[in-house]
Protein backbone atom coordinates (compact mmCIF):
# COMPACT_ATOMS: atom_id res chain seq x y z
CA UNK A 1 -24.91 5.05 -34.22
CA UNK A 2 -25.70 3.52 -37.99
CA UNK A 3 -21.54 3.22 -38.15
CA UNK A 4 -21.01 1.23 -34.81
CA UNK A 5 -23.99 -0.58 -35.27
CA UNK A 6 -22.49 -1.84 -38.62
CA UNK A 7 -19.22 -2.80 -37.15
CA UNK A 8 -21.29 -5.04 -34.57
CA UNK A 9 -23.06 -6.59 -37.05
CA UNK A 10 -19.66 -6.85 -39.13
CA UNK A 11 -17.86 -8.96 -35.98
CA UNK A 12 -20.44 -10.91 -34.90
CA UNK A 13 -21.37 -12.08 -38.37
CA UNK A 14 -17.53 -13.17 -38.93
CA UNK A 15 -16.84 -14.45 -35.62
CA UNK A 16 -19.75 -16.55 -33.91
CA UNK A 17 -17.59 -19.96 -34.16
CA UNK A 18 -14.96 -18.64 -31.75
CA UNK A 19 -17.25 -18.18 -28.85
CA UNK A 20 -17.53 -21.77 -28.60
CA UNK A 21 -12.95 -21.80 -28.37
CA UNK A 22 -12.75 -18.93 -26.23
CA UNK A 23 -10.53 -20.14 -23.18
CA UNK A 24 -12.49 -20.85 -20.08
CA UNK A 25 -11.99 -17.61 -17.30
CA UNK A 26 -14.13 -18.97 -14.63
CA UNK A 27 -13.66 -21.48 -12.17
CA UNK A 28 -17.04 -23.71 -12.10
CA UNK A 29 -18.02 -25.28 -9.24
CA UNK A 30 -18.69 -28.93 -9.66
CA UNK A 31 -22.78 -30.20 -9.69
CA UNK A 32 -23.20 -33.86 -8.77
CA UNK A 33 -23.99 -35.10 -12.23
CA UNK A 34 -25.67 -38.43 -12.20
CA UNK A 35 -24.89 -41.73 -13.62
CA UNK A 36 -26.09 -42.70 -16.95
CA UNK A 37 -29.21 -45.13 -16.89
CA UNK A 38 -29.10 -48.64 -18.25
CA UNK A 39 -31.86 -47.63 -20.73
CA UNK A 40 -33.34 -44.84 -22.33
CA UNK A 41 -37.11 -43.92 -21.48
CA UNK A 42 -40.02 -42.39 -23.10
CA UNK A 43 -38.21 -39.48 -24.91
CA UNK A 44 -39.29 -37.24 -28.29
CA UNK A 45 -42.61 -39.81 -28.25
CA UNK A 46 -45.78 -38.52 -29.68
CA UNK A 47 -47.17 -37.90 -26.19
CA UNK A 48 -43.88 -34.76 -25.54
CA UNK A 49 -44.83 -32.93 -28.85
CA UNK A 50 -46.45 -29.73 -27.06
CA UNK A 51 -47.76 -26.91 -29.26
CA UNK A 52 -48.38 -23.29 -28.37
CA UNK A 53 -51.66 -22.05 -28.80
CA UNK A 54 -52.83 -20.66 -31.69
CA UNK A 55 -52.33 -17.10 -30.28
CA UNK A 56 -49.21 -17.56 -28.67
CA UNK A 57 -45.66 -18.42 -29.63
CA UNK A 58 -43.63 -18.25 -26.02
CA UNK A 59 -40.44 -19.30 -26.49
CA UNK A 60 -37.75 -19.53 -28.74
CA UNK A 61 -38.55 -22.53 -30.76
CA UNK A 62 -42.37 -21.86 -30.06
CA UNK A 63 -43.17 -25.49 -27.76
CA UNK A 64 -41.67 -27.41 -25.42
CA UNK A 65 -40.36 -29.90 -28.31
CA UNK A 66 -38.42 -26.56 -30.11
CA UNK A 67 -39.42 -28.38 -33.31
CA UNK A 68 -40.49 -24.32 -34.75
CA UNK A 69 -43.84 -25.43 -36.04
CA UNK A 70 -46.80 -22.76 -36.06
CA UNK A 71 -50.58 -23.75 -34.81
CA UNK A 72 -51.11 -20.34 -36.86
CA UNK A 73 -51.59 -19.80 -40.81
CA UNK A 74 -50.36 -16.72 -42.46
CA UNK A 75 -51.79 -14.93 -45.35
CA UNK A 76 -50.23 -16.67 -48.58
CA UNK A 77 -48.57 -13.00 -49.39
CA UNK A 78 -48.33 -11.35 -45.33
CA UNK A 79 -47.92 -7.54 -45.56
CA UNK A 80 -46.36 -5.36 -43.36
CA UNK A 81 -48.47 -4.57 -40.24
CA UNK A 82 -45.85 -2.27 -38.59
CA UNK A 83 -42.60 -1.99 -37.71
CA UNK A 84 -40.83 -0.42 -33.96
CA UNK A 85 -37.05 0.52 -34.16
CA UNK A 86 -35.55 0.00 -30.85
CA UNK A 87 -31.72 2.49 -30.80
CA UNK A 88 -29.51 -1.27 -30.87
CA UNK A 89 -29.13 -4.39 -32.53
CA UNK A 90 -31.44 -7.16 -31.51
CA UNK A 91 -30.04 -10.53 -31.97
CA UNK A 92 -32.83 -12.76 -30.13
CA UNK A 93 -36.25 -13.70 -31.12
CA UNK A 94 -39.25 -12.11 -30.19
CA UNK A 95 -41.96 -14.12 -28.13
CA UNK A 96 -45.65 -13.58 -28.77
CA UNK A 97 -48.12 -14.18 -25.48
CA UNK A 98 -51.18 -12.18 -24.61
CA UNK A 99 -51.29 -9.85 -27.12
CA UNK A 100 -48.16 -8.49 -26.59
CA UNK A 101 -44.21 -9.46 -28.36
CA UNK A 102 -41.55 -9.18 -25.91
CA UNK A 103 -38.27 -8.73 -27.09
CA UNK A 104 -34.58 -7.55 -25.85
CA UNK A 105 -31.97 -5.93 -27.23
CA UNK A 106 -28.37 -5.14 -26.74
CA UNK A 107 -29.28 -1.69 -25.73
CA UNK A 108 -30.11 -3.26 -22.00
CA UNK A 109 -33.97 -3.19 -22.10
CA UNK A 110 -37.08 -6.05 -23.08
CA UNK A 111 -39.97 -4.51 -24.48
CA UNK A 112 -43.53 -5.10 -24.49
CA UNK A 113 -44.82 -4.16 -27.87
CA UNK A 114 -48.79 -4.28 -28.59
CA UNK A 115 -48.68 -7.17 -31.31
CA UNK A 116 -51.83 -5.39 -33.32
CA UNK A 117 -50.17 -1.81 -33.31
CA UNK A 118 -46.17 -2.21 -32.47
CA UNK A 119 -46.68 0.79 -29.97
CA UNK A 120 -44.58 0.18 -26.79
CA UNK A 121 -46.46 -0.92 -23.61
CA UNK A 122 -43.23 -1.22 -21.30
CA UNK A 123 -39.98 -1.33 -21.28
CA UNK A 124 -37.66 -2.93 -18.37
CA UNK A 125 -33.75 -2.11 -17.84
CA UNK A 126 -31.64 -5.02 -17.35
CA UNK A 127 -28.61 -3.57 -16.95
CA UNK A 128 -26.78 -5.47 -19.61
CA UNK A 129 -26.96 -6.29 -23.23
CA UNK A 130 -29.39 -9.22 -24.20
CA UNK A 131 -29.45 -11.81 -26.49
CA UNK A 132 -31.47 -14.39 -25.30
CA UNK A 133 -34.74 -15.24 -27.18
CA UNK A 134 -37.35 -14.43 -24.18
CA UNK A 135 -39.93 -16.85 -22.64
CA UNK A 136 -43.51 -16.52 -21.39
CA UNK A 137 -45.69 -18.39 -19.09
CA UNK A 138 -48.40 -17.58 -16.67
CA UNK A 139 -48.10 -13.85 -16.86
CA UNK A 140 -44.25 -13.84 -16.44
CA UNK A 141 -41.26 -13.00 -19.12
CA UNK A 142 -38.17 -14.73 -18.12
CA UNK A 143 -34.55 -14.21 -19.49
CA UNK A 144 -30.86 -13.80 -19.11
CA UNK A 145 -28.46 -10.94 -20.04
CA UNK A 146 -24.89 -10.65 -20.51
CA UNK A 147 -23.78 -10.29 -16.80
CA UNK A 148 -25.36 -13.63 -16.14
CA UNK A 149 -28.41 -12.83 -14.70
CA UNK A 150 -31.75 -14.63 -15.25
CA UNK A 151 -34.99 -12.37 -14.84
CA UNK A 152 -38.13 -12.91 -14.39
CA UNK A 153 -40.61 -9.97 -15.42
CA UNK A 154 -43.87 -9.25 -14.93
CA UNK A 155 -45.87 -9.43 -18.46
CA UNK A 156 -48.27 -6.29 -17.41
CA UNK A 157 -46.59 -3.89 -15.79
CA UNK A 158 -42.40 -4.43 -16.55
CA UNK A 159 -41.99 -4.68 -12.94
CA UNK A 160 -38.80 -7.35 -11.48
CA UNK A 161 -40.78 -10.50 -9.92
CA UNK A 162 -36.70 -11.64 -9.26
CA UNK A 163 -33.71 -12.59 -11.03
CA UNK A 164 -30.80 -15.28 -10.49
CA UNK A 165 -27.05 -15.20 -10.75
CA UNK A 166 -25.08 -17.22 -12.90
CA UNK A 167 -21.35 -17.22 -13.77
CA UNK A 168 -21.56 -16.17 -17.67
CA UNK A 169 -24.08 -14.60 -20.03
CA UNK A 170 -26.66 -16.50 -20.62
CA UNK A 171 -27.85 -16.68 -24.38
CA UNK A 172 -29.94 -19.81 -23.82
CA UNK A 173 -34.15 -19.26 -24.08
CA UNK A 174 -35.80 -20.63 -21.24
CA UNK A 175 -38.34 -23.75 -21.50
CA UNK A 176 -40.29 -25.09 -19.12
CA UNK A 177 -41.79 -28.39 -16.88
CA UNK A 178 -44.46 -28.46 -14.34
CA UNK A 179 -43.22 -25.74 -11.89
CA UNK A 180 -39.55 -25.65 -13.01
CA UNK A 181 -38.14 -23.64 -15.84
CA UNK A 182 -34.91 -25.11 -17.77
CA UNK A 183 -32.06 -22.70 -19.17
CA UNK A 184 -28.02 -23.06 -19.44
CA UNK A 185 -25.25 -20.33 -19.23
CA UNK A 186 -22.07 -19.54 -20.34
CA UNK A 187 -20.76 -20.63 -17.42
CA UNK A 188 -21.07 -24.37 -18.61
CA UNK A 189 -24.21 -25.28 -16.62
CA UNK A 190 -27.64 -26.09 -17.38
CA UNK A 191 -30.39 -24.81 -14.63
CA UNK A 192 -33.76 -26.09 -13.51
CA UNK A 193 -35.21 -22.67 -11.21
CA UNK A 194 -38.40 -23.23 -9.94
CA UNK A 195 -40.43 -20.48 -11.64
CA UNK A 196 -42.55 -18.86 -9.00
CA UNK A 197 -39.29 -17.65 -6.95
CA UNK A 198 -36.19 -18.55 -8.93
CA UNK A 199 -35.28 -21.15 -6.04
CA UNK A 200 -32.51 -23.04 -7.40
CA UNK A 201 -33.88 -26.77 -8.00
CA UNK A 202 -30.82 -28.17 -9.55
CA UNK A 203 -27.42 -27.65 -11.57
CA UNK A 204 -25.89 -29.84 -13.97
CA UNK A 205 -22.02 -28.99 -15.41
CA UNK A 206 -21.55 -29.51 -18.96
CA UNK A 207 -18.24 -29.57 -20.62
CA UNK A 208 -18.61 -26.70 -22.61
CA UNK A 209 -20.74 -23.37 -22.83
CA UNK A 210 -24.68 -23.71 -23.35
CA UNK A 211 -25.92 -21.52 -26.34
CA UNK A 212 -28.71 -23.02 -26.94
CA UNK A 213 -32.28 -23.69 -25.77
CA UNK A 214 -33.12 -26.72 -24.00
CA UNK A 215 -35.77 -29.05 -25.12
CA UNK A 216 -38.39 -30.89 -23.33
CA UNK A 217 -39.55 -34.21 -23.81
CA UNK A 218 -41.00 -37.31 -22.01
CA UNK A 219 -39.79 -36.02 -18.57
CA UNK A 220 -36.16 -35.39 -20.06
CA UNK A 221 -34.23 -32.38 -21.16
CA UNK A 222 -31.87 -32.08 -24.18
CA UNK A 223 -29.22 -29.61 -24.62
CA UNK A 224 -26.35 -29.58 -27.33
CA UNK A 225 -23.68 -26.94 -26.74
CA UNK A 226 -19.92 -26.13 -27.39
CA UNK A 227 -18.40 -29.22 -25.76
CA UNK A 228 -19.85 -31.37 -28.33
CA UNK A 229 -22.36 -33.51 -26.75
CA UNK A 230 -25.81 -33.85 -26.79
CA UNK A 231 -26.95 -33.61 -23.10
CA UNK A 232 -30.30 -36.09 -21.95
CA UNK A 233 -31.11 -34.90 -18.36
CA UNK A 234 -34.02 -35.84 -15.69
CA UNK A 235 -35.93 -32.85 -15.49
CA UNK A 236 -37.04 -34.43 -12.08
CA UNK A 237 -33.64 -33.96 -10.19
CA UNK A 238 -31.13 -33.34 -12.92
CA UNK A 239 -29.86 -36.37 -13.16
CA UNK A 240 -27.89 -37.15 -16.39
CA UNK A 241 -29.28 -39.80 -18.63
CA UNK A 242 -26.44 -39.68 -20.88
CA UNK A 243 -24.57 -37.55 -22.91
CA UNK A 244 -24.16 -38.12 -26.81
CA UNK A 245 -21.17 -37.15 -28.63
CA UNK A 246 -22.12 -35.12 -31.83
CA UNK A 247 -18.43 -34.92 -33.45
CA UNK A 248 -18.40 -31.29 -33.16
CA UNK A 249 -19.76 -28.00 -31.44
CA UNK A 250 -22.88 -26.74 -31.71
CA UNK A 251 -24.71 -23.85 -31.90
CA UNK A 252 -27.79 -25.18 -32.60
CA UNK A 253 -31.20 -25.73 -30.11
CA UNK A 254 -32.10 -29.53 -31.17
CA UNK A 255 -35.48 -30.11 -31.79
CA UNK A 256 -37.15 -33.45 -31.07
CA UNK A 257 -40.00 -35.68 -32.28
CA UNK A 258 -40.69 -39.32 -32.77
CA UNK A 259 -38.04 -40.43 -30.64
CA UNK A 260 -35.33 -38.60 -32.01
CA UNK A 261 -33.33 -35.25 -31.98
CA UNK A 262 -31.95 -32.99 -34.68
CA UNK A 263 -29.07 -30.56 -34.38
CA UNK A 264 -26.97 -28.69 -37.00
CA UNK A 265 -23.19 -28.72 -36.31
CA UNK A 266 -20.37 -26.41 -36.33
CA UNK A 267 -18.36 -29.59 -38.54
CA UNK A 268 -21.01 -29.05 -41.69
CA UNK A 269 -23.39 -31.51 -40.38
CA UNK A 270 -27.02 -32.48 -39.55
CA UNK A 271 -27.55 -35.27 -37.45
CA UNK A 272 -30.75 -37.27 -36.43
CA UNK A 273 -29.68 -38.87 -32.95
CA UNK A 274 -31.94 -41.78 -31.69
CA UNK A 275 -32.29 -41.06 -27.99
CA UNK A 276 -33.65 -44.93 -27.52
CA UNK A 277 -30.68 -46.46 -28.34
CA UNK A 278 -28.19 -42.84 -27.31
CA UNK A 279 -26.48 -42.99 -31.02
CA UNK A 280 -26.29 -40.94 -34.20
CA UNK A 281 -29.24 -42.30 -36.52
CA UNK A 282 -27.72 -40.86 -39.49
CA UNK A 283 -25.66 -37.75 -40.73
CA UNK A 284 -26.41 -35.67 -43.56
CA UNK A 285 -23.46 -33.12 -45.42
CA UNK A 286 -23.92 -31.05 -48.31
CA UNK A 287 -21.58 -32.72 -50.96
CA UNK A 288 -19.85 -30.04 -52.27
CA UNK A 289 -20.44 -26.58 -49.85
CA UNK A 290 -18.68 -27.42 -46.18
CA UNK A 291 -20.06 -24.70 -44.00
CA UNK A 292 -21.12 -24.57 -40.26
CA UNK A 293 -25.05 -24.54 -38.75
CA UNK A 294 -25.74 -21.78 -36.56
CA UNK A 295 -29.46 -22.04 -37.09
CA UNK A 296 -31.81 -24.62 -35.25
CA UNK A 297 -34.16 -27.16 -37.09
CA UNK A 298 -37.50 -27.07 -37.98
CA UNK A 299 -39.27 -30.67 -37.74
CA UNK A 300 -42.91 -31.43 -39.12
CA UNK A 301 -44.47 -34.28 -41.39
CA UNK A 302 -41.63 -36.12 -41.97
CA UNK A 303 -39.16 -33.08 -43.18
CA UNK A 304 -36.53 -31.02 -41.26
CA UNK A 305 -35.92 -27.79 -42.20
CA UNK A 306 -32.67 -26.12 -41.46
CA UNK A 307 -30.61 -23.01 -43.01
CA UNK A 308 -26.73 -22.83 -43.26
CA UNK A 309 -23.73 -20.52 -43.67
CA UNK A 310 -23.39 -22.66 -47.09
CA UNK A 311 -25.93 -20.00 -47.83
CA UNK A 312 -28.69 -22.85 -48.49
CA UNK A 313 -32.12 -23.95 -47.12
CA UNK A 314 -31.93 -28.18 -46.51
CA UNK A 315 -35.17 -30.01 -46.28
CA UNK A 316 -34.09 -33.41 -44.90
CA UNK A 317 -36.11 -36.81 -44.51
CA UNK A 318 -36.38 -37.13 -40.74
CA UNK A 319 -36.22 -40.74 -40.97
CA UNK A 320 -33.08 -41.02 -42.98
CA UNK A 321 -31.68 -37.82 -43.50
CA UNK A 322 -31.70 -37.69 -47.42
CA UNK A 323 -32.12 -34.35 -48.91
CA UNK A 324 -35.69 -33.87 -50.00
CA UNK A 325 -35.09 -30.48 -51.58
CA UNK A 326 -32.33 -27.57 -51.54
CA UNK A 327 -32.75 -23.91 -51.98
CA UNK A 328 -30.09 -21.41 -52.93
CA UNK A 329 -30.86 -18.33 -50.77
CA UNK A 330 -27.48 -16.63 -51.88
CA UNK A 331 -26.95 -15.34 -48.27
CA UNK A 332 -26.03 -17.21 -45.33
CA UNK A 333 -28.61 -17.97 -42.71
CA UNK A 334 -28.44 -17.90 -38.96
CA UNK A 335 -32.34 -17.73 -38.76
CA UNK A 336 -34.02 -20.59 -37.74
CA UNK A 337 -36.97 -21.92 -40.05
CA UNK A 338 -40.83 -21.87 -38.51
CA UNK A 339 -43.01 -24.13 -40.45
CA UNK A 340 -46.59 -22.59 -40.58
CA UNK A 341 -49.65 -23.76 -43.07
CA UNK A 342 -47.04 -25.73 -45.90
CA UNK A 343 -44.52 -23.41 -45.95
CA UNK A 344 -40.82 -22.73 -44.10
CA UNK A 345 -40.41 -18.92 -42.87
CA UNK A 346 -36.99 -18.13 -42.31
CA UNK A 347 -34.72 -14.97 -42.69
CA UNK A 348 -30.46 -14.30 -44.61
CA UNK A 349 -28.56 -12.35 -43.54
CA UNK A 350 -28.53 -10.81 -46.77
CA UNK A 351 -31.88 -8.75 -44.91
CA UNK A 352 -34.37 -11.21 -47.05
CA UNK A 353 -37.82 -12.58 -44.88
CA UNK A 354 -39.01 -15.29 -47.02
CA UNK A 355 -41.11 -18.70 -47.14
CA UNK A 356 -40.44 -21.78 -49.11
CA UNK A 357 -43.44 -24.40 -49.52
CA UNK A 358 -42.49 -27.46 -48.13
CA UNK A 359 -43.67 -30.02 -50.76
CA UNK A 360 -41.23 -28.52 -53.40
CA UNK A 361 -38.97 -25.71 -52.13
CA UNK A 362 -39.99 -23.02 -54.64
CA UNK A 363 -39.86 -19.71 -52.86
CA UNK A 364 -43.41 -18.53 -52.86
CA UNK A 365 -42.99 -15.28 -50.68
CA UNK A 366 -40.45 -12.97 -49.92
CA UNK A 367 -39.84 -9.52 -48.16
CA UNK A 368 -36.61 -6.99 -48.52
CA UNK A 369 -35.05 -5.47 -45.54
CA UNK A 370 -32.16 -3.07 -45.40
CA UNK A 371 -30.07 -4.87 -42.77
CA UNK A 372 -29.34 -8.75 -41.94
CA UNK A 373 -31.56 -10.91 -39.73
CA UNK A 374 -29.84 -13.78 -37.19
CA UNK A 375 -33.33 -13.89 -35.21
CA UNK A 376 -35.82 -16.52 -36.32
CA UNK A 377 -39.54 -15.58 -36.90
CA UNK A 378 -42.10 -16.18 -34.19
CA UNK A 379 -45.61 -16.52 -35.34
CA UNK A 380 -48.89 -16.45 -33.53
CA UNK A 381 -52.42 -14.82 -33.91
CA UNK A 382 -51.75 -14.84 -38.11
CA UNK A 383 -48.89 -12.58 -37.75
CA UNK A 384 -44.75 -13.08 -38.07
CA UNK A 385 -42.53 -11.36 -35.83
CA UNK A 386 -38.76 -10.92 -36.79
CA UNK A 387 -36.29 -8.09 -35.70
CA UNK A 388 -32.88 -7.28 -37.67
CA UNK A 389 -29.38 -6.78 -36.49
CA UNK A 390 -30.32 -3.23 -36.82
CA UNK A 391 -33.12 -3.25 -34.12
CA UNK A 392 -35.90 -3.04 -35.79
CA UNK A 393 -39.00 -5.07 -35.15
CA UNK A 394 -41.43 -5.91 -37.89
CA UNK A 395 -44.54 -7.44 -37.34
CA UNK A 396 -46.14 -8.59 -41.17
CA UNK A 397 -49.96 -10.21 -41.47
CA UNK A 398 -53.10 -9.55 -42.95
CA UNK A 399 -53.39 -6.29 -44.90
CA UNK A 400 -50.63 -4.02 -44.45
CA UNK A 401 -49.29 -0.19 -43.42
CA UNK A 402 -45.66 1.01 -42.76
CA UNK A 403 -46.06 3.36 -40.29
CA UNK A 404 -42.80 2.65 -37.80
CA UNK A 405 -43.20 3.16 -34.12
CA UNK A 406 -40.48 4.94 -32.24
CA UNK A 407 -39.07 3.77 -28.36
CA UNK A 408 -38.78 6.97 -25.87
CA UNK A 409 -35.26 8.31 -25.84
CA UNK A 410 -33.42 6.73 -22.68
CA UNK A 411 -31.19 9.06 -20.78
């Protein structure tokens, strides 16, 4: 298992860029895509920057706005808590809600994990491998697996409330408005379900695969994916605002706040995109390492925070894009940064948890694993949640033990 499991990591590690050139095999049909408005409206404003609560962190980028900030401190040196090895690779991030972290792996199954102990509460067979980063709301997990379909769980119990079928696998998180939830699919669509039923509430194409997870702001969603574009959509009835090109794949979930959105590109970029006036702000490149963003940015007083395959944090003005600070990590990074009490938590896949303050970007924590990390942290209730490549869960906080928790064998 160790050996295959090794290989896995060894492929998907060296070949993430060429899911976004893979050939399309499916024939799409066509959604009635709006036409773009005359002007912009209230988007990324002060009044769309949603925050979990302090206990929770329910979806992939932790709010509405993905912008990966915390309400929840950590201890200044968080110990191991406990760790649960599920028997595959997980490659999403956890979500925390109720308690409880829900995560899936490519074995098939999401588990319910007690966040205080790591022991297993539930597990639920999808069927297929998962990737997607898992969302909660209202006492329901929702996600999509490899076949293409979209589930919605029950957060007690495991049991199938329903699912939806799309095209493709879906790696996308889910986010959410009013009674809708928001996802996209391999199968070059972005969905609005409502959430109670999965009744399908609209469809818009895109031009290219959606990877990553929408974000939510001032009645508006905003997806970048694979055909280059940063996508501003109605979250009313799907209409599309406009669509922004970005001058190369991506990846990357953007994250918004103060009126604009921030994505890392496959063409060795960050860009700040002004979604008043539907243009790049400003563009920011390493001078001298030229390497692609896989991970999503983390946005909070003034500073985004964002890892690269250049093997180096990047602390950006938000304003202007001009490097605040740089740290080497000698690793690359596909884990996305989570800003909590000063500091950026992020993860190499080198198998090194650690946190940078953000005033000076001195590492001022860090924790040794034996296997890589492309998930992001999620943290809630004073604890971080991250899970390797190798499928282990580890859940680190105040005080500390080691004991790891073992999943039942599955026939």
């Amino acid at each position: 298992m160790r050996e295959t499991r090794f290989l896995h990591r060894a492929r998907l590690l060296g070949s993430r860029a060429a899911a976004c050139l893979l050939p399309l095999l499916l024939a799409l049909v066509a959604a009635g895509c709006g036409e773009p408005a005359t002007e912009a409206r209230d988007v990324g404003g002060e009044a769309g920057r949603g925050r979990p609560p302090r206990g929770e962190w329910p979806l992939f980028r932790g709010n509405p706005t993905s912008t990966g900030v915390a309400e929840s401190d950590l201890p200044a040196s968080p110990a191991l808590l406990w760790s649960f090895e599920a028997p595959a690779d997980i490659e999403g991030t956890a979500a925390i809600a109720g308690g409880r972290v829900y995560v899936g792996s490519l074995d098939g199954f999401l588990y319910a994990l007690d966040l205080e102990t790591g022991e297993a509460a539930w597990t639920f067979d999808a069927g297929a491998e998962i990737k997607s980063s898992p969302s909660v709301r209202d006492g329901v997990v929702y996600f999509g697996d490899e076949l293409g379909r979209f589930h919605a769980v029950d957060a007690a119990t495991g049991a199938e409330k329903w699912s939806f079928e799309t095209l493709a696998g879906i790696v996308s998180g889910a986010n959410f408005h009013g009674e809708n939830l928001v996802f996209g699919s391999y199968d070059n669509s972005l969905y609005a379900l409502r959430s109670s039923d999965g009744a399908l509430q609209w469809k818009v194409e895109t031009d290219g695969y959606v990877h990553g997870t929408p974000a939510i702001a001032g009645g508006f969603t905003t997806v970048s994916g694979c055909d280059g574009y940063l996508w501003l959509v109605s979250l009313a009835d799907g209409t599309v605002e406009t669509k922004i090109e970005l001058g190369g794949q991506t990846g990357s979930s953007p994250a918004v706040a103060g009126g604009l959105a921030y994505v890392g590109t496959y063409e060795n970029q960050v860009l700040g995109i002004d979604l008043g006036s539907r243009s790049v702000r400003w563009s920011y490149e390493h001078p001298q390492r030229k390497f692609p963003y896989y991970a999503s940015p983390a946005v909070d007083g003034g500073l985004v925070v964002i890892g690269g395959r250049d093997k180096i944090v990047h602390a950006l003005d938000a304003a202007t894009g001009e490097a605040r600070w740089t740290y080497p990590a000698g690793a690359r990074i596909d884990s996305s940064a989570v800003i909590a009490g000063g500091r950026a938590f992020l993860a190499t896949t080198a198998g090194e948890v650690l946190a940078l303050d953000l005033a000076s970007g001195e590492r001022v924590w860090s924790w040794e694993s034996g296997s890589a990390f492309t998930a992001s942290p999620a943290v809630a209730a004073g604890r971080l949640v991250i899970s390797s490549l190798d499928g282990v869960v580890y859940c680190f906080g105040e005080g500390g033990r080691s004991t790891p928790s073992q999943p039942e064998e599955k026939a």
